[in-house]
C-alpha atoms as a PDB file:
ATOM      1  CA  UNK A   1      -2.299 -24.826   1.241  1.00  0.00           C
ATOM      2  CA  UNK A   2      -5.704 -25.507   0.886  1.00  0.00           C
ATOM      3  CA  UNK A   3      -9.196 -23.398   2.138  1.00  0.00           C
ATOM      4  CA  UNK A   4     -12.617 -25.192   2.430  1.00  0.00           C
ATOM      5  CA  UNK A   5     -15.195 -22.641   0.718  1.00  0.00           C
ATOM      6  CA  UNK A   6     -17.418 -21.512   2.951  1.00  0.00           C
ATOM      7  CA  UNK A   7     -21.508 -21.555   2.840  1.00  0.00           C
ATOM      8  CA  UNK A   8     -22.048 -18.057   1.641  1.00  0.00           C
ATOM      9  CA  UNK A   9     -18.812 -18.387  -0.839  1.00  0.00           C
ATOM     10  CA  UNK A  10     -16.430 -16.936   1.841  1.00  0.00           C
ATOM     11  CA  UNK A  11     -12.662 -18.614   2.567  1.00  0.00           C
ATOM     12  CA  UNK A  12     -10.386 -17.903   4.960  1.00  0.00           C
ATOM     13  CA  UNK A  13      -6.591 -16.771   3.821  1.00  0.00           C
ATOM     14  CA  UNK A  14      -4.100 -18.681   6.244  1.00  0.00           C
ATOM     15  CA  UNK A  15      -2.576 -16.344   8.537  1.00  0.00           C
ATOM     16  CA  UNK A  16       0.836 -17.143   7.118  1.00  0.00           C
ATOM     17  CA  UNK A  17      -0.150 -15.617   4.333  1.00  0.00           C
ATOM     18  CA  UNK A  18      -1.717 -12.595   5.933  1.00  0.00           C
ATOM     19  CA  UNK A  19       0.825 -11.968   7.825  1.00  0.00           C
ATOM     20  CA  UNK A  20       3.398 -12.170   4.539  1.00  0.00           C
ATOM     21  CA  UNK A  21       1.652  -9.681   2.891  1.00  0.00           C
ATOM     22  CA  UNK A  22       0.926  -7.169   5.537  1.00  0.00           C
ATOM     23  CA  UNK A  23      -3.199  -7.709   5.379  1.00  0.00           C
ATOM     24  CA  UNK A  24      -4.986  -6.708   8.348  1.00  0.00           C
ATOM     25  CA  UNK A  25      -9.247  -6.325   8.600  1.00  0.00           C
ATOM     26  CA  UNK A  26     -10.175  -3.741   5.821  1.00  0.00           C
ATOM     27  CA  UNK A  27      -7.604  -4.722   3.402  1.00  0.00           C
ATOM     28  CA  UNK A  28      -8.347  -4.553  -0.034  1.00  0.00           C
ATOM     29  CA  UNK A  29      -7.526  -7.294  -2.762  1.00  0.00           C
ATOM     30  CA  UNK A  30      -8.252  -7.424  -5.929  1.00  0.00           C
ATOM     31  CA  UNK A  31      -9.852 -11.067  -7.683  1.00  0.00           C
ATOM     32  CA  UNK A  32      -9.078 -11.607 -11.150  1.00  0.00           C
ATOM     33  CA  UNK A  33      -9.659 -14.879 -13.209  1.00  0.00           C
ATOM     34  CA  UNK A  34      -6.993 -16.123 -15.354  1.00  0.00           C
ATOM     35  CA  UNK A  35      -8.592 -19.143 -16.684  1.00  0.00           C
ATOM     36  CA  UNK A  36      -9.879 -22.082 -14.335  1.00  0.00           C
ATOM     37  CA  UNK A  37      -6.971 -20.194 -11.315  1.00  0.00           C
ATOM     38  CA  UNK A  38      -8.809 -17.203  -9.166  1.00  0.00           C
ATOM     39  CA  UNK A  39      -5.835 -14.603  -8.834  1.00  0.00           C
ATOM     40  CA  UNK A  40      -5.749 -12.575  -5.070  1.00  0.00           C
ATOM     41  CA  UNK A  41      -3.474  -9.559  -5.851  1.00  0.00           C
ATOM     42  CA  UNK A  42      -2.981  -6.744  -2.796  1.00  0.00           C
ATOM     43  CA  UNK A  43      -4.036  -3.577  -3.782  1.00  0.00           C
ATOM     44  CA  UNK A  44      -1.091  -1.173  -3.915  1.00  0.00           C
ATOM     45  CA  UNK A  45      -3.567   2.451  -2.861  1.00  0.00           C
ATOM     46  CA  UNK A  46      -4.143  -0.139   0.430  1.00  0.00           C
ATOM     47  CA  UNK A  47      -0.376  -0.241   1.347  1.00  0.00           C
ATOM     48  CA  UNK A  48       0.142   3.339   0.404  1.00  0.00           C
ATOM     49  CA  UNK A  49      -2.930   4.452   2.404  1.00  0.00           C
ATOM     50  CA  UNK A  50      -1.314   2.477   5.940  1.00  0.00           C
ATOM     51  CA  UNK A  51       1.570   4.270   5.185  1.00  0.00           C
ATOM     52  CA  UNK A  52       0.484   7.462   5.068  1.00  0.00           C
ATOM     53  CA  UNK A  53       1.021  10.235   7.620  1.00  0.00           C
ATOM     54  CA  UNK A  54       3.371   7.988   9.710  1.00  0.00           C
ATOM     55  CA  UNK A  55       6.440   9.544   9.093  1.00  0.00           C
ATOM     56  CA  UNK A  56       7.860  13.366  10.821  1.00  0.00           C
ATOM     57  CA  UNK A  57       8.988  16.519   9.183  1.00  0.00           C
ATOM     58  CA  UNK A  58      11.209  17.146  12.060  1.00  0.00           C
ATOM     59  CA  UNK A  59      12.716  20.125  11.176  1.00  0.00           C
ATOM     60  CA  UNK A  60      10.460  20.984   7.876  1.00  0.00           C
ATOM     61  CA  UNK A  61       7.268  23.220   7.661  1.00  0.00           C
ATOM     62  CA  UNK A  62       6.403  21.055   4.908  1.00  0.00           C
ATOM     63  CA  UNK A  63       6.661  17.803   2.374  1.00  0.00           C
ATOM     64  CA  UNK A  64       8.092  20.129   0.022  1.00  0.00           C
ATOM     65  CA  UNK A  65      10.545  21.889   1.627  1.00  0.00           C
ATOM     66  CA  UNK A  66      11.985  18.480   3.128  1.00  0.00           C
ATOM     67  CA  UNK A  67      12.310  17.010  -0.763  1.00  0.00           C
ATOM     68  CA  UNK A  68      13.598  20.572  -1.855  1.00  0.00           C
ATOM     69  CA  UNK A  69      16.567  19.912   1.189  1.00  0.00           C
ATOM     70  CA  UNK A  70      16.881  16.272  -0.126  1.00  0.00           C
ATOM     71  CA  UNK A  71      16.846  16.564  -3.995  1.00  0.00           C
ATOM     72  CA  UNK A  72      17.987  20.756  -4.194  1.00  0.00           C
ATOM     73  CA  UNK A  73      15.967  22.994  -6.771  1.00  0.00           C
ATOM     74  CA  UNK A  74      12.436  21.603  -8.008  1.00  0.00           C
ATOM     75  CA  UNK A  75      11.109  22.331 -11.468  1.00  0.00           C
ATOM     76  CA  UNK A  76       9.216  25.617 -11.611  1.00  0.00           C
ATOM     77  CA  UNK A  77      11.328  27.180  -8.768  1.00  0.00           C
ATOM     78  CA  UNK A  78      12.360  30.665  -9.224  1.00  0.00           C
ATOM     79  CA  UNK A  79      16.086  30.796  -9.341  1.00  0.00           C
ATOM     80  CA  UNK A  80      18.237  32.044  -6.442  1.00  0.00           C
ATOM     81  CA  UNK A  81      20.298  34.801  -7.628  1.00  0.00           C
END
């Protein structure tokens, strides 16, 4: 694929590849150089940040109480006796 570079140093990412990697207006990316090659990596807090507060407790007062029912007894728990 090829971009043209824009007047002001802007390009445009192909929506194919938008679209493959989930990037919608606001996303972040990170640039790094490796050599003569610019490197576009998606930042990982960006995904995480999307994701966050779409999923339901049904049934749970809280996060914790749903992973204690998932994964049983969490470090620093007082033991049931």
């Amino acid at each position: 694929m090829e971009v043209t570079v824009a007047e002001r140093g802007q390009i445009t990412l192909p929506k194919a590849v938008r679209d493959a990697l989930g990037l919608v207006k606001g996303s972040t990316l990170k640039v790094e150089l490796d050599g003569s090659r610019i490197v576009l990596r998606k930042s990982v807090d960006d995904a995480i940040s999307r994701a966050r507060g779409r999923f339901k407790l049904d049934g749970f007062e809280s996060t914790d109480e749903a992973l204690r029912a998932i994964r049983g007894r969490a470090p620093g728990d007082p033991l049931d006796r």
